[in-house]
C-alpha atoms as a PDB file:
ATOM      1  CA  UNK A   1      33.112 -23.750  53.549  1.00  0.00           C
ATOM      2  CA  UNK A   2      34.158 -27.366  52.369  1.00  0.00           C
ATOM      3  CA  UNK A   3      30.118 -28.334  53.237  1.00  0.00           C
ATOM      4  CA  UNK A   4      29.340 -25.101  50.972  1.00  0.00           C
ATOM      5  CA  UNK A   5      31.115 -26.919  48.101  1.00  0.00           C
ATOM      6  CA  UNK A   6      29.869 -30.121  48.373  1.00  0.00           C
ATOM      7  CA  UNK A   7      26.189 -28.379  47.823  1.00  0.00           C
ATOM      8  CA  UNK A   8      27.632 -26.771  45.091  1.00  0.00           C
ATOM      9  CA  UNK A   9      28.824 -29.859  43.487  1.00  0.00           C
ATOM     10  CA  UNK A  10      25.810 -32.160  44.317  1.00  0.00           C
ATOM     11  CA  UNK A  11      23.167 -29.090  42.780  1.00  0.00           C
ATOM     12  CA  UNK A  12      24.460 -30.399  39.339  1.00  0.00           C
ATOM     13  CA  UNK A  13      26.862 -32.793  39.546  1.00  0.00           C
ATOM     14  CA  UNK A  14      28.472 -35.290  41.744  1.00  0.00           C
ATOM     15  CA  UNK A  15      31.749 -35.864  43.814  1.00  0.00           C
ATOM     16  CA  UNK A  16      34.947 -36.252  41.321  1.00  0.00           C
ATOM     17  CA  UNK A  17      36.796 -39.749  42.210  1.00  0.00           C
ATOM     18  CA  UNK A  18      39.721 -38.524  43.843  1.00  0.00           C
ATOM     19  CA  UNK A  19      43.074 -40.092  43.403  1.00  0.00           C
ATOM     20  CA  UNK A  20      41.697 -42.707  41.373  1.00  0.00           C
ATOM     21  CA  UNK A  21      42.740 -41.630  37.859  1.00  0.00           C
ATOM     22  CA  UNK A  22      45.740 -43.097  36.035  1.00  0.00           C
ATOM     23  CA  UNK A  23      47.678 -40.221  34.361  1.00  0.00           C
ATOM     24  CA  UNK A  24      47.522 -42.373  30.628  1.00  0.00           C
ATOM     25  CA  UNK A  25      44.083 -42.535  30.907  1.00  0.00           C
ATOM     26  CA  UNK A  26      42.904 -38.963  31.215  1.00  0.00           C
ATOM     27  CA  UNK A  27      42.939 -36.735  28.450  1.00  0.00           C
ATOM     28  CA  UNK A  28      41.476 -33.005  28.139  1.00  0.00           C
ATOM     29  CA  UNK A  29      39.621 -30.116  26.071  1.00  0.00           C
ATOM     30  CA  UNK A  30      41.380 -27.061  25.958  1.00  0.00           C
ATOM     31  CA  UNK A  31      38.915 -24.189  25.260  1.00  0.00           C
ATOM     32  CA  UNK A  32      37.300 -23.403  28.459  1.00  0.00           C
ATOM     33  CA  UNK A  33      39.138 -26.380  30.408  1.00  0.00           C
ATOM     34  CA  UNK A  34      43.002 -25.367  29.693  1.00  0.00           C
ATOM     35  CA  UNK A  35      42.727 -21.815  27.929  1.00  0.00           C
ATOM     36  CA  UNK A  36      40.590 -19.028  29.675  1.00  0.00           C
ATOM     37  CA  UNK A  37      39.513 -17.983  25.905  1.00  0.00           C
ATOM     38  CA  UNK A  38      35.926 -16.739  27.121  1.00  0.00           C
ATOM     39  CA  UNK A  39      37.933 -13.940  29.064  1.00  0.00           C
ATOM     40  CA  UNK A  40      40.158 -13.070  25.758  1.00  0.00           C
ATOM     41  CA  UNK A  41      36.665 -12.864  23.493  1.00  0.00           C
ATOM     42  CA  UNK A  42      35.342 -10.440  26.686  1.00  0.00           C
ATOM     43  CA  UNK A  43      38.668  -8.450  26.528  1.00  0.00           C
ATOM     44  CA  UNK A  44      38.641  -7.853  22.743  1.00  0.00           C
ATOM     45  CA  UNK A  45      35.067  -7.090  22.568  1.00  0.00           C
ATOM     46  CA  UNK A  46      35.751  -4.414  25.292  1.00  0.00           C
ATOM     47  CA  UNK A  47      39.106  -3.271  23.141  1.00  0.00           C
ATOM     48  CA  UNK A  48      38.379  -3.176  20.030  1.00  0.00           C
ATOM     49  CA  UNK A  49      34.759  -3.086  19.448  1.00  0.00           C
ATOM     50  CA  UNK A  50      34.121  -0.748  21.905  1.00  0.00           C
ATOM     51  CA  UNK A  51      31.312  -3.079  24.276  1.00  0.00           C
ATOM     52  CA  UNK A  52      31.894  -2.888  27.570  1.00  0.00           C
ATOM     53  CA  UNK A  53      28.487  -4.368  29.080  1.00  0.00           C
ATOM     54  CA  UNK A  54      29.688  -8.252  28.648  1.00  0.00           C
ATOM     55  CA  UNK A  55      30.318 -10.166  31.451  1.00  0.00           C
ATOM     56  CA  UNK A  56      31.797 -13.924  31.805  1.00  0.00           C
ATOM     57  CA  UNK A  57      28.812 -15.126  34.096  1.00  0.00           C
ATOM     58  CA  UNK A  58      26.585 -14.210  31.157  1.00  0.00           C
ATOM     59  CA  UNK A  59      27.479 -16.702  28.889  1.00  0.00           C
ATOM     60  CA  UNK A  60      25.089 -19.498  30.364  1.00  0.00           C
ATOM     61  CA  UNK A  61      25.343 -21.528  26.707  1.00  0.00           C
ATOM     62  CA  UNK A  62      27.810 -22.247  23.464  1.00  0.00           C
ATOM     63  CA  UNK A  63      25.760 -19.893  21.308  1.00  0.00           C
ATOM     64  CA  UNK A  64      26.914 -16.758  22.539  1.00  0.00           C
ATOM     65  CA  UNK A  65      24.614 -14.994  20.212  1.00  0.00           C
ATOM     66  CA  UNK A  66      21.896 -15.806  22.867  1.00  0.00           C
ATOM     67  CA  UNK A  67      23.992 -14.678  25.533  1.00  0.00           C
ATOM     68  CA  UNK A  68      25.098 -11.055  24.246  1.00  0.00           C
ATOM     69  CA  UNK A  69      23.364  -8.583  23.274  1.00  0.00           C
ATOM     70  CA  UNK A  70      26.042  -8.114  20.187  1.00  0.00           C
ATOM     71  CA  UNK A  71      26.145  -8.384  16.523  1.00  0.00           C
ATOM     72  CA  UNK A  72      26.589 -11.808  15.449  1.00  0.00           C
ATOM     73  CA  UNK A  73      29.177 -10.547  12.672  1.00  0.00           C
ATOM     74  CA  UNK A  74      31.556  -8.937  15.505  1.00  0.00           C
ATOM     75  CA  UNK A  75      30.974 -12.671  17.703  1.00  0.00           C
ATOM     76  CA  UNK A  76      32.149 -14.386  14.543  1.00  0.00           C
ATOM     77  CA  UNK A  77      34.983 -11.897  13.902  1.00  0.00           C
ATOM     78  CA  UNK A  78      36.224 -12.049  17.245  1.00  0.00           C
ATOM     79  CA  UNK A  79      36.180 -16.048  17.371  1.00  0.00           C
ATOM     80  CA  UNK A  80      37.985 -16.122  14.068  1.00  0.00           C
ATOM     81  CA  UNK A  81      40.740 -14.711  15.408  1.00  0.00           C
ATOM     82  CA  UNK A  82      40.281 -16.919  18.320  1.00  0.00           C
ATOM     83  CA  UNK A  83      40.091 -19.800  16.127  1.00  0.00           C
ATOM     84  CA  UNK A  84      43.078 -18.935  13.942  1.00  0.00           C
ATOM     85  CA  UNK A  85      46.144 -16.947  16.015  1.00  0.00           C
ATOM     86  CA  UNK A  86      45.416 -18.762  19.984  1.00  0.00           C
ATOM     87  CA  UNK A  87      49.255 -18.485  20.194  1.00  0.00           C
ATOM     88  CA  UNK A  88      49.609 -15.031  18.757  1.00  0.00           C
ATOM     89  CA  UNK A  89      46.903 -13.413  21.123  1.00  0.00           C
ATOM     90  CA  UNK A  90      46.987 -12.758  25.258  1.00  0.00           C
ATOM     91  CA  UNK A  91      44.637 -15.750  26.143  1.00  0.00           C
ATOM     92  CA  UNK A  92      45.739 -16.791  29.239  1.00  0.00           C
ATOM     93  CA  UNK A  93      46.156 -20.739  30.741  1.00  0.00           C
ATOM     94  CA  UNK A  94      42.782 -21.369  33.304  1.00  0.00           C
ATOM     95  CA  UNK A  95      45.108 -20.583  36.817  1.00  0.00           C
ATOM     96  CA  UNK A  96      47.232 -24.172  38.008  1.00  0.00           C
ATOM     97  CA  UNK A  97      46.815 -25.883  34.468  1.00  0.00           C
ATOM     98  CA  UNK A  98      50.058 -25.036  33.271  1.00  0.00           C
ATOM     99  CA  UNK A  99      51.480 -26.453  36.752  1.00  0.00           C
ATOM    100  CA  UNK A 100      49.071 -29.383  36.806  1.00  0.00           C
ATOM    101  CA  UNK A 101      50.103 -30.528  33.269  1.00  0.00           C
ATOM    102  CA  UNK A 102      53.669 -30.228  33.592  1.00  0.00           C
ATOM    103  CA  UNK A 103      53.627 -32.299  36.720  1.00  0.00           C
ATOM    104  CA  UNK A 104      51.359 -34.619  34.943  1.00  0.00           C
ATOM    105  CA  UNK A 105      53.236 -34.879  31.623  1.00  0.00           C
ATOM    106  CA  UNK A 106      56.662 -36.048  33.647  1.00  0.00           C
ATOM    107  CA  UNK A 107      54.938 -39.156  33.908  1.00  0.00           C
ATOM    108  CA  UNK A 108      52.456 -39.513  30.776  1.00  0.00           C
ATOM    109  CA  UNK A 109      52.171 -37.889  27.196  1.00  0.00           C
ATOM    110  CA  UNK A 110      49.302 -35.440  27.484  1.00  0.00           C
ATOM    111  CA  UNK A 111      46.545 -35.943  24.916  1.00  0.00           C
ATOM    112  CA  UNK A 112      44.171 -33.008  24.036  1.00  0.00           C
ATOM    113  CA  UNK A 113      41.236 -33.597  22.318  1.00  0.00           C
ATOM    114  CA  UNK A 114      39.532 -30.293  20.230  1.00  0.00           C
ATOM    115  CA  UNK A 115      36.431 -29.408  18.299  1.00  0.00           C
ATOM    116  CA  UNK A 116      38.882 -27.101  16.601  1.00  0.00           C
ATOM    117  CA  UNK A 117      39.195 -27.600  12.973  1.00  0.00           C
ATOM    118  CA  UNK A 118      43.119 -26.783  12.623  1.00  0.00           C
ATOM    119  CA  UNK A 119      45.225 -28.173  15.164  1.00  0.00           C
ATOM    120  CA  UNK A 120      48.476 -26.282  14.443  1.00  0.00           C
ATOM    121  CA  UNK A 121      47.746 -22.476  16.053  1.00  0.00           C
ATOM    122  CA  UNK A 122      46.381 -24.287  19.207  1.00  0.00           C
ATOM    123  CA  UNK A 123      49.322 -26.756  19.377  1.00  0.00           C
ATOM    124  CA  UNK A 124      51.884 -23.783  19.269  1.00  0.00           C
ATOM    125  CA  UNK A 125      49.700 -21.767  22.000  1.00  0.00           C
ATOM    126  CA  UNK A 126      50.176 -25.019  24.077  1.00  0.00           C
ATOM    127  CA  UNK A 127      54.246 -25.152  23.287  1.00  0.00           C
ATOM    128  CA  UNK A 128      54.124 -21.856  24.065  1.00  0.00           C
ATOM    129  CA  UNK A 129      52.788 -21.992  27.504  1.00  0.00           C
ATOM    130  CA  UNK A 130      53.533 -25.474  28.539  1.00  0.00           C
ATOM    131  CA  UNK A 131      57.056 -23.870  28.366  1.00  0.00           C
ATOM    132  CA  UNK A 132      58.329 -26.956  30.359  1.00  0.00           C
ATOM    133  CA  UNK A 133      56.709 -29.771  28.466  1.00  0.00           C
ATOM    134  CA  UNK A 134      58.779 -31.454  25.754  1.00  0.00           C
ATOM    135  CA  UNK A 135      57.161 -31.355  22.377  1.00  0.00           C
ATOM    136  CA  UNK A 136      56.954 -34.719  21.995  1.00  0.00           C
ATOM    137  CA  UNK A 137      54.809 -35.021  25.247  1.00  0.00           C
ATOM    138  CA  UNK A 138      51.619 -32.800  23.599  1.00  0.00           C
ATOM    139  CA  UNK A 139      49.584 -35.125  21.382  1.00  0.00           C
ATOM    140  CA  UNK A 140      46.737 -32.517  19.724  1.00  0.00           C
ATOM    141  CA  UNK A 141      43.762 -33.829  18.104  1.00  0.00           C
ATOM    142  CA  UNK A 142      41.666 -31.466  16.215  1.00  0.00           C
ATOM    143  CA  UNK A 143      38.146 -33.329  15.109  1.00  0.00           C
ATOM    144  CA  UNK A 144      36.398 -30.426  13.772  1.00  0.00           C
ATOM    145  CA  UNK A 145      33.064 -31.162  15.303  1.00  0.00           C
ATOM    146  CA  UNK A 146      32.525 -32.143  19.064  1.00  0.00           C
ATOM    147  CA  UNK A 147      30.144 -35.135  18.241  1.00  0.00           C
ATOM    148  CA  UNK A 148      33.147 -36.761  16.880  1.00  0.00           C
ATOM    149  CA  UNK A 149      35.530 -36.309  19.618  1.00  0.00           C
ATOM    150  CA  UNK A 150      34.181 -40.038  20.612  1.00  0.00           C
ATOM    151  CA  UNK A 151      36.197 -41.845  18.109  1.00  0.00           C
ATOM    152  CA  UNK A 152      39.512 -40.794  19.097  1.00  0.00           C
ATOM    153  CA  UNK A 153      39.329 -41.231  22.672  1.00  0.00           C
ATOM    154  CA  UNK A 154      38.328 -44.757  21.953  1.00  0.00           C
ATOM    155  CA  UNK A 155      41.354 -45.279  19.377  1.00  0.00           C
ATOM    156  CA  UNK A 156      43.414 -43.766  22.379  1.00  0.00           C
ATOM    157  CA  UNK A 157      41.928 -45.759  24.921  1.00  0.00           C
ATOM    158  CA  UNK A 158      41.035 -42.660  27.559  1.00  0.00           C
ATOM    159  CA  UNK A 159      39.066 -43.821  30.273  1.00  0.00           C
ATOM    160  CA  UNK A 160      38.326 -39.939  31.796  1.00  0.00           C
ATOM    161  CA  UNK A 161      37.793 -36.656  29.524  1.00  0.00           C
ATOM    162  CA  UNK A 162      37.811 -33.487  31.300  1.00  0.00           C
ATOM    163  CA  UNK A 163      35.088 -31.409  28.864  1.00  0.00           C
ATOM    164  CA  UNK A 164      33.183 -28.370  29.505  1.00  0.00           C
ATOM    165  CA  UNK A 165      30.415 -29.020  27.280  1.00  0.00           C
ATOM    166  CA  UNK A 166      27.721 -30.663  28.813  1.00  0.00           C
ATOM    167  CA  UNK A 167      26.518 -32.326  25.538  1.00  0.00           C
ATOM    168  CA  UNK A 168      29.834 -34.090  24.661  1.00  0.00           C
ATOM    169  CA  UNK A 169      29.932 -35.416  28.219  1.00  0.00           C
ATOM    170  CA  UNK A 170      26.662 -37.215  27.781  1.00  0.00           C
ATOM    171  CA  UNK A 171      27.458 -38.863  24.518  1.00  0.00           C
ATOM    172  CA  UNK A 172      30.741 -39.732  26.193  1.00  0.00           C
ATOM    173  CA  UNK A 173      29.022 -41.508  29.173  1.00  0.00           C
ATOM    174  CA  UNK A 174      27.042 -43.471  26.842  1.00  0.00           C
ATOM    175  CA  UNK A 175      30.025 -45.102  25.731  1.00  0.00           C
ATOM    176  CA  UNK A 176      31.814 -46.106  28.755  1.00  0.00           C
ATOM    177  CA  UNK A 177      33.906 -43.093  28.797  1.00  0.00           C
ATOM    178  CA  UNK A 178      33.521 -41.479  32.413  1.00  0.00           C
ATOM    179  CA  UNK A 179      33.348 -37.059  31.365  1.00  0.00           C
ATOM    180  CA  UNK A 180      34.218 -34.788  34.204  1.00  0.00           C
ATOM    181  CA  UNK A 181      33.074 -31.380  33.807  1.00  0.00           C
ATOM    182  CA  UNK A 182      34.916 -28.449  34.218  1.00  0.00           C
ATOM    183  CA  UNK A 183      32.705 -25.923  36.146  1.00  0.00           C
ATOM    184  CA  UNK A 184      31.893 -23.072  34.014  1.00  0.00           C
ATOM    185  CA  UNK A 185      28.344 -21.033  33.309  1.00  0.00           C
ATOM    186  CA  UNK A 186      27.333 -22.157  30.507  1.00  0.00           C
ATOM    187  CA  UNK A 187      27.089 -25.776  31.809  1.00  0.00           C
ATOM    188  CA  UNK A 188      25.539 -25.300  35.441  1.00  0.00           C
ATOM    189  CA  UNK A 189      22.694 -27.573  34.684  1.00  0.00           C
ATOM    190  CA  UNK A 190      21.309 -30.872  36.425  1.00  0.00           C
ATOM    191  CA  UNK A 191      23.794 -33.645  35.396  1.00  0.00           C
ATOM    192  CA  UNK A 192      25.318 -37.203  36.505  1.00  0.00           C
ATOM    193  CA  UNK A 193      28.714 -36.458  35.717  1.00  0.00           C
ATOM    194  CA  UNK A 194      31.923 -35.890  38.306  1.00  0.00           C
ATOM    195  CA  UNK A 195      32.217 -32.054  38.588  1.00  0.00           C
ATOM    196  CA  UNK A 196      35.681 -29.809  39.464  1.00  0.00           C
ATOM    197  CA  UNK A 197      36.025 -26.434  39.785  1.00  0.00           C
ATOM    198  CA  UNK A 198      39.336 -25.954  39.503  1.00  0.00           C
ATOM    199  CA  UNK A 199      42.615 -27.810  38.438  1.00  0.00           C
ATOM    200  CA  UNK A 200      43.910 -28.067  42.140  1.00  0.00           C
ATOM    201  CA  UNK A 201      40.491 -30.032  41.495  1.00  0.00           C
ATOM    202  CA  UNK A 202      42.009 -32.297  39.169  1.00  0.00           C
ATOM    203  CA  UNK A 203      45.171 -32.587  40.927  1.00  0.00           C
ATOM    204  CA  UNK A 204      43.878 -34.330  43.885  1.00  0.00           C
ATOM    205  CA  UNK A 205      41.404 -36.580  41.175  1.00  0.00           C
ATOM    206  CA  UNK A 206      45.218 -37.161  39.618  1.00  0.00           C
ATOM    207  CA  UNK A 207      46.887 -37.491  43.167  1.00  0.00           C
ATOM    208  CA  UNK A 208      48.766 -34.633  42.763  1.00  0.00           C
ATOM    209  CA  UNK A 209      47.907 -32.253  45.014  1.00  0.00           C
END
């Protein structure tokens, strides 16, 4: 099984640097890394437009319009809401990130990094889950546009960025800061980045588990 994974990770990625990462120099996405909102967009498609053919492993890319067989008014409808009420909505943390963080934020500030344009409604959703997290320990930074997620990670001084799009990861790179990719579909493609599947994945890159 362990061999099975280690294909896995080498088909498009390579071996995460276990242990290695100091816990004020990693900082993280959150769509698709912390919050499982893919699943939410699936679920409310299903509920409330009535489209029950969508599956997760479909979405092989960021333009889901390429991915589902939908109209692109309900995608943007559905990712509005997405956008604007995270912590009013049942989108759910990815399984061992709330448990990962809170161990991690006992001994640094967490810093998340999003291509969201507002970052209030994904702040709350992150007090709201991170139930055991002081306030004061969730720095949010909402850039509005992934190609400028570069900047602050410099100003911060973050060495690692857990990100699930491929694209940000290789603009990262090219500036000394070392992405790891968080497995999902739409970024299963040849790349020279540190790959986990999982945050009992980043626990043991943190030491933690």
């Amino acid at each position: 099984m362990a061999e099975q994974q280690v294909n896995r990770e080498m088909e498009y990625g390579v071996a995460a640097p276990w242990g290695r990462v100091e816990p004020d120099k990693i900082a993280f996405d959150i769509d698709g890394v912390v919050a499982d909102i893919m699943t939410t967009f699936i679920d409310m498609a299903r509920d409330h437009y009535d489209l029950h053919h969508l599956r997760y492993d479909d979405i092989v890319e960021f333009d889901l319009a390429k991915c589902f067989d939908m109209e692109e008014c309900i995608i943007w409808e559905i990712l509005e809401h997405l956008l604007n009420r995270p912590h009013e909505l049942a989108i759910e943390p990815l399984p061992a990130a709330v448990e990962v963080l809170t161990d991690l934020s006992r001994e640094s500030p967490l810093l998340f990094v999003t291509a969201r344009d507002r970052e209030g409604p994904i702040r709350q959703w992150l007090v709201q889950n991170l139930i055991e997290v002081p306030e004061a320990a969730l720095r949010v930074i909402a850039t509005g546009d992934p190609d400028t997620k570069l900047e602050f990670l410099l100003d911060h001084r973050i060495e690692y960025f857990v990100e699930d799009r491929l694209e940000t990861c290789f603009q990262l790179a090219a500036h000394g800061i070392t992405p790891i990719v968080f497995d999902q579909p739409w970024n299963r493609r040849r790349h020279p980045f540190p790959l986990v599947r999982s945050w009992q994945d980043i626990a043991r890159l943190l030491a933690r588990g």
